[in-house]
Protein backbone atom coordinates (compact mmCIF):
# COMPACT_ATOMS: atom_id res chain seq x y z
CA UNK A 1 21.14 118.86 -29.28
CA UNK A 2 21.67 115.68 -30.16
CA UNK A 3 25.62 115.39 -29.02
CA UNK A 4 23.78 116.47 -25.64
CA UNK A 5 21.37 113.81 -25.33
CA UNK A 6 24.98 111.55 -26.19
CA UNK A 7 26.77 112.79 -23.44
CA UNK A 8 23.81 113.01 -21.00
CA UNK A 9 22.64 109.61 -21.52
CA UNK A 10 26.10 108.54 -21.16
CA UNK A 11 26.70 110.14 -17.55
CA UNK A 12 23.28 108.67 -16.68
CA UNK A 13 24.11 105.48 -17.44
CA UNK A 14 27.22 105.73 -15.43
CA UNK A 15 25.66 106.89 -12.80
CA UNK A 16 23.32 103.74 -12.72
CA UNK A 17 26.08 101.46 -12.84
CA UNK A 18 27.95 102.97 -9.98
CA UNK A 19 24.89 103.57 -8.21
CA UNK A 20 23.49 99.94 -8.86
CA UNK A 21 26.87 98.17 -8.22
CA UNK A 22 26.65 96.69 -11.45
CA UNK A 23 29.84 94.78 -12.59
CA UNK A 24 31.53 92.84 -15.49
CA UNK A 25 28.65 90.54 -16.39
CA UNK A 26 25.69 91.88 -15.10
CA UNK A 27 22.63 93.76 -17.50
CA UNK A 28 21.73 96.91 -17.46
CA UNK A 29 17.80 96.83 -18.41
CA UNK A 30 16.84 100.10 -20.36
CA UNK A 31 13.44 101.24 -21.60
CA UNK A 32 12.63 104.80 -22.60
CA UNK A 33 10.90 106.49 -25.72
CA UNK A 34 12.43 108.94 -27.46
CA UNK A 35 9.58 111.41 -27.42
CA UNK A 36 9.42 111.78 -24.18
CA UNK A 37 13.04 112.18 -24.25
CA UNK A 38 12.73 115.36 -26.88
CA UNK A 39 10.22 116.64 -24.30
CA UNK A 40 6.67 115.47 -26.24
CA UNK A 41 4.00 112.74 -25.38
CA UNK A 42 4.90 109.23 -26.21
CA UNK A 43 4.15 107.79 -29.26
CA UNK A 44 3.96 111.37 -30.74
CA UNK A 45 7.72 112.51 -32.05
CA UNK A 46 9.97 109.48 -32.47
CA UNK A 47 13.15 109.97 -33.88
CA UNK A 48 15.76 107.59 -35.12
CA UNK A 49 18.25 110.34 -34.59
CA UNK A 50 18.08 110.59 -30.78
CA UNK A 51 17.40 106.84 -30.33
CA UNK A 52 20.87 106.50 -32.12
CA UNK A 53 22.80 109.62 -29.87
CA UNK A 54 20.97 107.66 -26.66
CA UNK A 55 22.23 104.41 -27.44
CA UNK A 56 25.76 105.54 -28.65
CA UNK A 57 25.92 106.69 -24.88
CA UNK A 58 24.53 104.31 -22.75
CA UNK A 59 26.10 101.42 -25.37
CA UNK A 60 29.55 103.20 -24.30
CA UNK A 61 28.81 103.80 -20.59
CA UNK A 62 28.21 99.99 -20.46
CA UNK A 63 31.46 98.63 -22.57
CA UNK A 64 33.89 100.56 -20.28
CA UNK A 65 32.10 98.26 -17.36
CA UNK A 66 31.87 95.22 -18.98
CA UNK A 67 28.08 95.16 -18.96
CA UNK A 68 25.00 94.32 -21.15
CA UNK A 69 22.39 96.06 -22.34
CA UNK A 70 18.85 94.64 -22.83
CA UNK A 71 16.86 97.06 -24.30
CA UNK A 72 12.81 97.29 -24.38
């Protein structure tokens, strides 16, 4: 599950930037919880495991474009 939620938040991320225009330089702003990412209420299932596979593929996503991350 959690390579899944890797390569997932990877191709979203990519999608964003292509979709957004973004290029080398610019920041891509990202704010999400990972209980509601596993599918429960926020607040209510956090899990340093899927934070870590969501980052490792939006963190990736962005260094092959040359752009930041700023994270909520």
């Amino acid at each position: 599950m959690l390579e899944n939620l890797g390569i997932e938040s990877y191709n979203s991320a990519l999608e964003i930037i292509k979709i957004a225009k973004l290029t080398k330089g610019d920041i891509l702003v990202v704010g999400c919880s990972t209980s509601e990412v596993l599918g429960e209420k926020i607040g209510t299932a956090s899990s340093p495991d899927a934070a870590n596979a969501v980052f490792s593929g939006i963190y990736k996503a962005a260094k092959e474009n040359d752009v930041y991350i700023a994270a909520q």
